[in-house]
Protein backbone atom coordinates (compact mmCIF):
# COMPACT_ATOMS: atom_id res chain seq x y z
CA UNK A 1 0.00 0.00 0.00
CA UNK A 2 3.07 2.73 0.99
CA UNK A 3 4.98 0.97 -2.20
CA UNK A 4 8.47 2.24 -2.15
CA UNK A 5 8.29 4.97 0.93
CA UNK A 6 10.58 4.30 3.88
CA UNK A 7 9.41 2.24 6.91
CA UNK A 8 7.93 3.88 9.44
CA UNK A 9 6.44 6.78 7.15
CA UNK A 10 2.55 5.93 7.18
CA UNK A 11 3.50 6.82 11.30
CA UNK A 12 5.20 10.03 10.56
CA UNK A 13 2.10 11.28 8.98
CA UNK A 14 -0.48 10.17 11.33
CA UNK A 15 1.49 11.81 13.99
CA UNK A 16 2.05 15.08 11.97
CA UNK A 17 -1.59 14.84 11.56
CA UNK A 18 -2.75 15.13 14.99
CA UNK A 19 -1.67 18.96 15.12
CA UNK A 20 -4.27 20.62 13.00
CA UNK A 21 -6.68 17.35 14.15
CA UNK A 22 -6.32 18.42 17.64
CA UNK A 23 -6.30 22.22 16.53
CA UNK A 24 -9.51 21.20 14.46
CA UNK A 25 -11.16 19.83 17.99
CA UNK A 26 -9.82 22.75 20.16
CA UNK A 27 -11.56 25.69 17.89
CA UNK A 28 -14.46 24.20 17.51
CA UNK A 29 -14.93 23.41 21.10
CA UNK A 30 -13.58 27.10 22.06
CA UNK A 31 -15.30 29.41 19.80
CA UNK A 32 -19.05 27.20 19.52
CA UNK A 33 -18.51 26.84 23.41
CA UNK A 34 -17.67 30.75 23.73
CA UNK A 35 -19.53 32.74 21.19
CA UNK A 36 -22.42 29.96 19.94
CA UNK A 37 -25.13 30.72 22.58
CA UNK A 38 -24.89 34.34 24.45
CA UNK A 39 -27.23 34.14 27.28
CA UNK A 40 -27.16 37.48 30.39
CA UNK A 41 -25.63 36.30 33.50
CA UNK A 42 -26.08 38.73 36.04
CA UNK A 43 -26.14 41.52 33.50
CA UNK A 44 -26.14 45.02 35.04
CA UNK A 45 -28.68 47.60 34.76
CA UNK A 46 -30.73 49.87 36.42
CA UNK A 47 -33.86 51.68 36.32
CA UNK A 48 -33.24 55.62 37.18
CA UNK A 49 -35.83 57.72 39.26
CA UNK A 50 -37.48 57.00 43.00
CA UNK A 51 -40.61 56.33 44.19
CA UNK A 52 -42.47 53.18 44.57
CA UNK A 53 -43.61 52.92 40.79
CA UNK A 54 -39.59 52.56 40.24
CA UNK A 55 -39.03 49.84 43.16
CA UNK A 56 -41.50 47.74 41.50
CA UNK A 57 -40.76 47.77 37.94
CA UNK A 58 -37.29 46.68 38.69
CA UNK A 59 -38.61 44.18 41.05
CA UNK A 60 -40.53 43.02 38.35
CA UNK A 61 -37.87 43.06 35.88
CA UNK A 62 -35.65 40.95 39.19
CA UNK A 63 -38.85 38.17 39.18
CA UNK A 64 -39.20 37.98 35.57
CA UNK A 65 -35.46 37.03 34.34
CA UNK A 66 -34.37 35.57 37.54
CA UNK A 67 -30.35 35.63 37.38
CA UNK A 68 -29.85 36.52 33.82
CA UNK A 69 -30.21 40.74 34.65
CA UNK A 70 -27.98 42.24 38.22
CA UNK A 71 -31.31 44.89 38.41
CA UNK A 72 -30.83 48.09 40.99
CA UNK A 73 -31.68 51.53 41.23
CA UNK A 74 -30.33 54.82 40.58
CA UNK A 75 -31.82 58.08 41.77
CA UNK A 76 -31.21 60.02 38.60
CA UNK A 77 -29.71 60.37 35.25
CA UNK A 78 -26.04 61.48 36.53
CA UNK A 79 -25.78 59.09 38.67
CA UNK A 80 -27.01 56.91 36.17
CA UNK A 81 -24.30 58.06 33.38
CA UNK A 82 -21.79 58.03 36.26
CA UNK A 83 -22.41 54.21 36.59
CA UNK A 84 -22.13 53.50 32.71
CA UNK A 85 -18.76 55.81 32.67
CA UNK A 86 -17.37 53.58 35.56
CA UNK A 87 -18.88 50.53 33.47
CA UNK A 88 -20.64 49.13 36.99
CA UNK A 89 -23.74 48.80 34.69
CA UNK A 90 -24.46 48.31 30.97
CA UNK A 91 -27.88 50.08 30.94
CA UNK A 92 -30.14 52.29 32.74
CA UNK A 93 -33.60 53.00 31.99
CA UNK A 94 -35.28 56.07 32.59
CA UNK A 95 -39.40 55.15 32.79
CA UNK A 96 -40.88 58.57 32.62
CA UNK A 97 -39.36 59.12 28.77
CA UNK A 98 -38.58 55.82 27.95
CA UNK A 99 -35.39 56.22 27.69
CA UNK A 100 -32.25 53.43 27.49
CA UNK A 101 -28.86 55.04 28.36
CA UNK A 102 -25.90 52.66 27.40
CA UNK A 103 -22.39 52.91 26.95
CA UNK A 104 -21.51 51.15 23.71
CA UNK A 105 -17.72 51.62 23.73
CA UNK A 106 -17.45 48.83 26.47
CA UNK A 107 -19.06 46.64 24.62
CA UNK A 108 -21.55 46.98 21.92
CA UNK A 109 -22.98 43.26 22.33
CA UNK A 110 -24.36 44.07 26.17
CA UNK A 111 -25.65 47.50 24.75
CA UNK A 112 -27.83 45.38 22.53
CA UNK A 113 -28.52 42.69 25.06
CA UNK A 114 -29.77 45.27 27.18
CA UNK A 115 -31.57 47.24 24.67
CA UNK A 116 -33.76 43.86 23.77
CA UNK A 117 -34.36 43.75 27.77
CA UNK A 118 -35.93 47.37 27.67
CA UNK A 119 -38.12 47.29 24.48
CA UNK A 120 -40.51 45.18 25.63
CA UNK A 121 -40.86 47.10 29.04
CA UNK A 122 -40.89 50.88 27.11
CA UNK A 123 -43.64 49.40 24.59
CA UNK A 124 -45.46 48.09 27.51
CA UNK A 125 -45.58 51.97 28.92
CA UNK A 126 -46.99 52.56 25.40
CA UNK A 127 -43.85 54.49 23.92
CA UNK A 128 -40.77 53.46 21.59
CA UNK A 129 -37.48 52.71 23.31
CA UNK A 130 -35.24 55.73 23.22
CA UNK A 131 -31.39 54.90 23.52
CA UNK A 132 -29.24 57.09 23.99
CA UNK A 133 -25.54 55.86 24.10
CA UNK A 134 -23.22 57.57 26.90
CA UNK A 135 -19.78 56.37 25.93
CA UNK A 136 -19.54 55.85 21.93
CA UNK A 137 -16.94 54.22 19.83
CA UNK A 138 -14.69 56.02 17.57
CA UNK A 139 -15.83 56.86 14.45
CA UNK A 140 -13.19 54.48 12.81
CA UNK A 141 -14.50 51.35 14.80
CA UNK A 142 -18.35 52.08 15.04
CA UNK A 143 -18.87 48.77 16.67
CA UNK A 144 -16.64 48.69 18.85
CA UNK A 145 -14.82 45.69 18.01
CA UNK A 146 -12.05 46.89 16.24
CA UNK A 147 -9.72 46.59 18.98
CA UNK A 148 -10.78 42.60 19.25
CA UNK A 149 -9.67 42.31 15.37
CA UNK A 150 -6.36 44.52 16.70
CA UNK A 151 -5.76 42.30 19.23
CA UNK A 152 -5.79 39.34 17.06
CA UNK A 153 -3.29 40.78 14.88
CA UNK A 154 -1.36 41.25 17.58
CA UNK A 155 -1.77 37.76 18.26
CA UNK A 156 -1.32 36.40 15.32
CA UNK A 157 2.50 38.43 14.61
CA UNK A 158 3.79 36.98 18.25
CA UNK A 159 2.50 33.54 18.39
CA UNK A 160 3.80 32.88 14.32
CA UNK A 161 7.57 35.06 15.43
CA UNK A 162 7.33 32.00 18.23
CA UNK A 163 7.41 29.68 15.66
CA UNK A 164 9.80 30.64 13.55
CA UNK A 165 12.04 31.53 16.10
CA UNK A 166 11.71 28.45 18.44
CA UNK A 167 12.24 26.19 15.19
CA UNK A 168 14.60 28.25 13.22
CA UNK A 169 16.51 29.52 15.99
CA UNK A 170 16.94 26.73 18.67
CA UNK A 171 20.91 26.48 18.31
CA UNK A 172 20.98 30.08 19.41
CA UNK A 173 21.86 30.52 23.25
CA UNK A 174 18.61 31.60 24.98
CA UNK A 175 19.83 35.12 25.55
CA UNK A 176 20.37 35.59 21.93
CA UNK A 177 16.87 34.47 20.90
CA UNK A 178 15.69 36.83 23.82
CA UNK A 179 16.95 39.66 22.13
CA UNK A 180 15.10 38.63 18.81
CA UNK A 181 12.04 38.25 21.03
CA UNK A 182 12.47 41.57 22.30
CA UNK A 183 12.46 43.39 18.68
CA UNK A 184 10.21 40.63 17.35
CA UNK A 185 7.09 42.21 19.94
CA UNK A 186 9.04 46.02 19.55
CA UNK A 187 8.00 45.64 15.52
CA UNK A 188 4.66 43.85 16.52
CA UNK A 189 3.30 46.19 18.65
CA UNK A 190 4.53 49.38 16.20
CA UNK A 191 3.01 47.26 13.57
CA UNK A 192 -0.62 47.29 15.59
CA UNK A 193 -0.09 50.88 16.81
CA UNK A 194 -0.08 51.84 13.51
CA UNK A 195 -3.17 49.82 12.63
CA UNK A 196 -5.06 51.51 15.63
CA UNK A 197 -4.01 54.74 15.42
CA UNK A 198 -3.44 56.40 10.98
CA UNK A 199 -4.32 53.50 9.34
CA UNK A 200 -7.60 52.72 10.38
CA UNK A 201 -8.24 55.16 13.04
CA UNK A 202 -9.79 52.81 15.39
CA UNK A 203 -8.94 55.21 18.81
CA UNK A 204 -8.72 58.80 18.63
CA UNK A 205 -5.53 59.82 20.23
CA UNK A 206 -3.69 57.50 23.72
CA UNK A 207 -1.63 56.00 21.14
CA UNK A 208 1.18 56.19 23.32
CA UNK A 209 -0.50 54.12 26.21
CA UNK A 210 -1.93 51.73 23.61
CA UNK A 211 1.46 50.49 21.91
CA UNK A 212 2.53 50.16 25.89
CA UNK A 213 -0.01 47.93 26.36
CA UNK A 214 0.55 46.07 22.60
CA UNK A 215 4.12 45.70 23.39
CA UNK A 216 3.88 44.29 26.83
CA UNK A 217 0.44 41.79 25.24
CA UNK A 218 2.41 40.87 22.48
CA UNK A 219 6.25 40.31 24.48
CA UNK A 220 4.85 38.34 27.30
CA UNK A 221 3.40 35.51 24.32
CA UNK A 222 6.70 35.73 22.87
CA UNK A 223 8.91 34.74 26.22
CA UNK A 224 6.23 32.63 27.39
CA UNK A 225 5.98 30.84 23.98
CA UNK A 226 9.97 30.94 23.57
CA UNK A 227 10.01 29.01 27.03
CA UNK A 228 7.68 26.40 26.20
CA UNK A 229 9.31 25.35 23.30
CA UNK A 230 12.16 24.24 24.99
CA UNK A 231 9.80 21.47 27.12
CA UNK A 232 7.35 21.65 23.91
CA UNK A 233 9.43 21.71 20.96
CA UNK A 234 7.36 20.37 17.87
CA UNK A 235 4.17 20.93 20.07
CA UNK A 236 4.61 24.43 21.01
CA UNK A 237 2.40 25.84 17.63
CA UNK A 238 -0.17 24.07 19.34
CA UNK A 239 0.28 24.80 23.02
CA UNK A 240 0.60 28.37 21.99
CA UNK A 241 -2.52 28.42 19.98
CA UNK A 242 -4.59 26.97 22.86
CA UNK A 243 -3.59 29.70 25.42
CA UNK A 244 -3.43 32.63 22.83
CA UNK A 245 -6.51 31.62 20.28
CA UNK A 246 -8.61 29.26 21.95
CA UNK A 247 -8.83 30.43 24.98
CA UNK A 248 -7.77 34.26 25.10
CA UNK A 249 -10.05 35.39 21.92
CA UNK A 250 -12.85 33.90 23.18
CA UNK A 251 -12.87 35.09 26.79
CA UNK A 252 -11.38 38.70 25.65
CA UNK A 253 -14.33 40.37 26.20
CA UNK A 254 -13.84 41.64 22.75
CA UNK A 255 -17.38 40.18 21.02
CA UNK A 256 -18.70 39.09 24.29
CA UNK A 257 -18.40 40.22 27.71
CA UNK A 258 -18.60 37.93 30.49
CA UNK A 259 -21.92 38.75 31.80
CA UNK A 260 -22.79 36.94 28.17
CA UNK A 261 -21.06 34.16 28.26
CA UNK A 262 -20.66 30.80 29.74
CA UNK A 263 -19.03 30.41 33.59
CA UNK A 264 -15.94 29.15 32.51
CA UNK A 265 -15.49 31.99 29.40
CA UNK A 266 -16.49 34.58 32.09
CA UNK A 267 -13.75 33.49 34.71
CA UNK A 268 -11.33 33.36 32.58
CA UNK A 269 -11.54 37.14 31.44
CA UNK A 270 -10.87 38.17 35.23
CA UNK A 271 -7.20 37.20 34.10
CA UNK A 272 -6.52 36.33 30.45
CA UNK A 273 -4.23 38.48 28.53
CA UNK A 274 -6.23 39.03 25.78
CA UNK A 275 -8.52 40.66 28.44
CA UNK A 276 -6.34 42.72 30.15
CA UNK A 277 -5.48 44.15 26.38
CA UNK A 278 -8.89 44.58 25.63
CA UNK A 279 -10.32 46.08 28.79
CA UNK A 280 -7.21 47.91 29.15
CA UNK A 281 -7.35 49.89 25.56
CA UNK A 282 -11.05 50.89 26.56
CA UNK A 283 -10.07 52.03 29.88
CA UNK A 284 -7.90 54.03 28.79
CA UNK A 285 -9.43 55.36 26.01
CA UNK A 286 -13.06 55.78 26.38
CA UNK A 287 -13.88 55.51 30.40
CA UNK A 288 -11.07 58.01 31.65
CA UNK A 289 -8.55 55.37 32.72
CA UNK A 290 -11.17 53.42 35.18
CA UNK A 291 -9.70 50.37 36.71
CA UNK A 292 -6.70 50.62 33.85
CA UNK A 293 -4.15 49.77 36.21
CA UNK A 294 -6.03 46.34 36.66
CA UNK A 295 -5.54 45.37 33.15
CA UNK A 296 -1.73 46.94 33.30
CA UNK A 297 -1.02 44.43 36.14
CA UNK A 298 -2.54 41.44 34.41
CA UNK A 299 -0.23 42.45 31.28
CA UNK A 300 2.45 42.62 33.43
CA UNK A 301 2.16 39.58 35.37
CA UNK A 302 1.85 37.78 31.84
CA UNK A 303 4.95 39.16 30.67
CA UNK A 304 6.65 37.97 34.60
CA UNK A 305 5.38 34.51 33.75
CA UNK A 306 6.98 34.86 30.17
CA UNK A 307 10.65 35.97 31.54
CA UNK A 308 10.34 33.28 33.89
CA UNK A 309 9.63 30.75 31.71
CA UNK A 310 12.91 32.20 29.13
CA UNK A 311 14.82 32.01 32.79
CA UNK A 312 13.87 28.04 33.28
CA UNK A 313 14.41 27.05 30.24
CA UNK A 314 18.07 28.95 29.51
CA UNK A 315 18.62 26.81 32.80
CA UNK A 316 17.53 23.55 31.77
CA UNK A 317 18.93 23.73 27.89
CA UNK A 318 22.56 24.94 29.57
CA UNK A 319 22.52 21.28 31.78
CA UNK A 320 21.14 19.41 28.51
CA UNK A 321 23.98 20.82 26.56
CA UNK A 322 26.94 20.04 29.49
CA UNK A 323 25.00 16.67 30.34
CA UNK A 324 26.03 15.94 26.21
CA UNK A 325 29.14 17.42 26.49
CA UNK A 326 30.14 15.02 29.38
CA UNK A 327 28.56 12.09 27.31
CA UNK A 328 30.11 12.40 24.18
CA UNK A 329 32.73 10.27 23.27
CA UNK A 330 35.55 11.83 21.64
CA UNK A 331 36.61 8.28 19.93
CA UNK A 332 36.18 7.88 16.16
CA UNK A 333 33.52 4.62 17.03
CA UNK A 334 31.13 7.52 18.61
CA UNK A 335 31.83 10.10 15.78
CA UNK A 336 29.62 8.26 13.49
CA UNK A 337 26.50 8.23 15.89
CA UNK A 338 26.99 11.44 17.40
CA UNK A 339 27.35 13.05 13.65
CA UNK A 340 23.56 10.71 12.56
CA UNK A 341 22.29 12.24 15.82
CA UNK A 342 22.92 15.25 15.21
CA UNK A 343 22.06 15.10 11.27
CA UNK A 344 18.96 13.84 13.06
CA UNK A 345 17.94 17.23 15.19
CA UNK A 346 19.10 19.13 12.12
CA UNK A 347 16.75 17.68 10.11
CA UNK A 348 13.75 17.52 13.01
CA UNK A 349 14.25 21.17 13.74
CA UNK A 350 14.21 21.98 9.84
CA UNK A 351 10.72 20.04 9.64
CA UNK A 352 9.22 21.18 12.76
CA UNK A 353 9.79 24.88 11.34
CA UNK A 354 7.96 23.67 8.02
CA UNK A 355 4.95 22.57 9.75
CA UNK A 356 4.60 25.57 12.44
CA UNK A 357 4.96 28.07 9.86
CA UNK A 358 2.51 26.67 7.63
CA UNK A 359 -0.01 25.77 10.41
């Protein structure tokens, strides 16, 4: 059936197979997991005004969607925009005009979620629903998600310099493939500043604070990923994707926040990456820095975790390389071997870089 290919070939390919298999089973269960049924958990609104006629239409609102809406009360409209600019809510309705106030720019989904909560209760009163949005966009990203399709460029340019330089550059000592992964996120994040700031004008202005928060997203998946591959190697593209696509897109907060997803989505945002990018940028940009040096922190403790990991494994690859040293036999019996072996990692090395790259 293999006619003249080498023994052991038909298992070479299975095995090479089970990459994009396994990346095949990890999207689908990620993304249809994440994004295929938003439901409100605990969303946030309130209903504005006092008076009993308030306390019991958001009691109502409480006893007719159980634990899908967080439902509480605000006294009056700037209190009411003062909870959307310090994104503690995602909508407050005002019942004597009718009148939805949301905040888009944290997250256009929720506005909508909470927009379909309010129609039915404005008709009910016998008027249209009035929205009125507190916090808007940019004009260059209307809906908001811009930044999500940012931060998987981002994403994209670290995790694919991981491959190439784990593969292509694994005879380099680790602090010479450190410095690549230093200007590797440098030209990354320049690369996604750009995109945010005059090519597509996704933020207006903070492009300073933005390619701060690029460089430190997109250097702490290049050391992690850098470190991995010395434990990894020909498994890394994989391990890589799982924590930087599978997981970090879909619990960004980018399409859908947590109070619209799943338990497991929604914990994970409290410290992803991709969230503390995400969050971060609108922080900074539309909400007047609110709670930005939470997302700063989990950027930075990402980026720890990635010079760490560099750390361990320049450690571990310096005893592998004396542990050979020792082992090596300098007689012209062991030359042959050594020189196959070696031929051998050559050869691996120049394969696994074929296969990461083109994944």
């Amino acid at each position: 059936m293999l006619g003249s290919a080498p023994p052991g070939t038909l298992r070479h390919v299975v095995t090479h197979l089970l990459t994009p298999l396994l990346m095949c089973l990890g999207m689908g269960l990620a993304y249809l997991g994440a994004f295929a049924h938003p439901e409100p958990h605990q969303l946030p609104v309130a209903v504005v005004g006092s008076g009993a006629q308030v306390e019991v239409l958001a009691q109502e609102l409480h006893d007719k969607t159980g634990d899908a809406l967080d439902v509480r009360t605000l006294p009056d409209r700037a209190a009411a925009e003062q909870a959307l600019k310090t994104r503690d809510i995602t909508g407050a309705y005002l019942p004597g005009s009718s009148t939805l106030l949301v905040a888009t720019a944290g997250s256009d989904t929720s506005a909508t979620a909470t927009e379909k909560v309010f129609t039915p209760v404005a008709e009910q009163q016998g008027e249209p629903l009035h929205v009125t949005d507190v916090v808007p966009p940019a004009s260059g990203d209307p809906t908001g998600q811009g930044v999500f399709f940012l931060l998987v460029a981002l994403s994209i340019g670290a995790y694919a310099s991981v491959a190439a330089l784990g593969a292509a550059g694994s005879a380099l000592p680790m602090r010479t493939r450190a410095l690549f992964v230093a200007g590797a996120s440098f030209v990354v994040s320049l690369i996604g500043t750009a995109f945010a700031g005059p090519v597509f004008h996704l933020v207006d202005g903070h492009l300073w604070g933005l390619w701060g928060m690029a460089w430190m997203y997109a250097a702490g998946i290049l050391f992690l990923g850098i470190g991995l591959h010395t434990f990894l190697k020909r498994w890394t593209t994989l391990g890589v994707m799982v924590l930087f696509v599978m997981l970090n897109f879909t619990s960004s907060g980018g399409i859908f926040r947590p109070e619209l997803q799943n338990g497991f989505f929604g914990s994970l945002h409290a410290f992803w990456n991709g969230a503390g990018f995400i969050e971060g940028v609108r922080s900074l940009v539309y909400f007047g820095g609110h709670d930005l040096a939470r997302s700063v922190w989990t950027l930075v403790i990402w980026l720890a975790a990635g010079l760490a990991a560099v750390t361990v494994a320049g450690i571990v690859e310096r005893r592998r390389k004396a542990t050979e040293a020792v082992a090596a036999s300098p007689t012209p019996l062991a030359s042959g071997p050594a020189r196959a072996q070696h031929a051998g990692e050559l050869a691996a090395e120049e394969e696994e870089m074929e296969e990461a790259v083109a994944v």
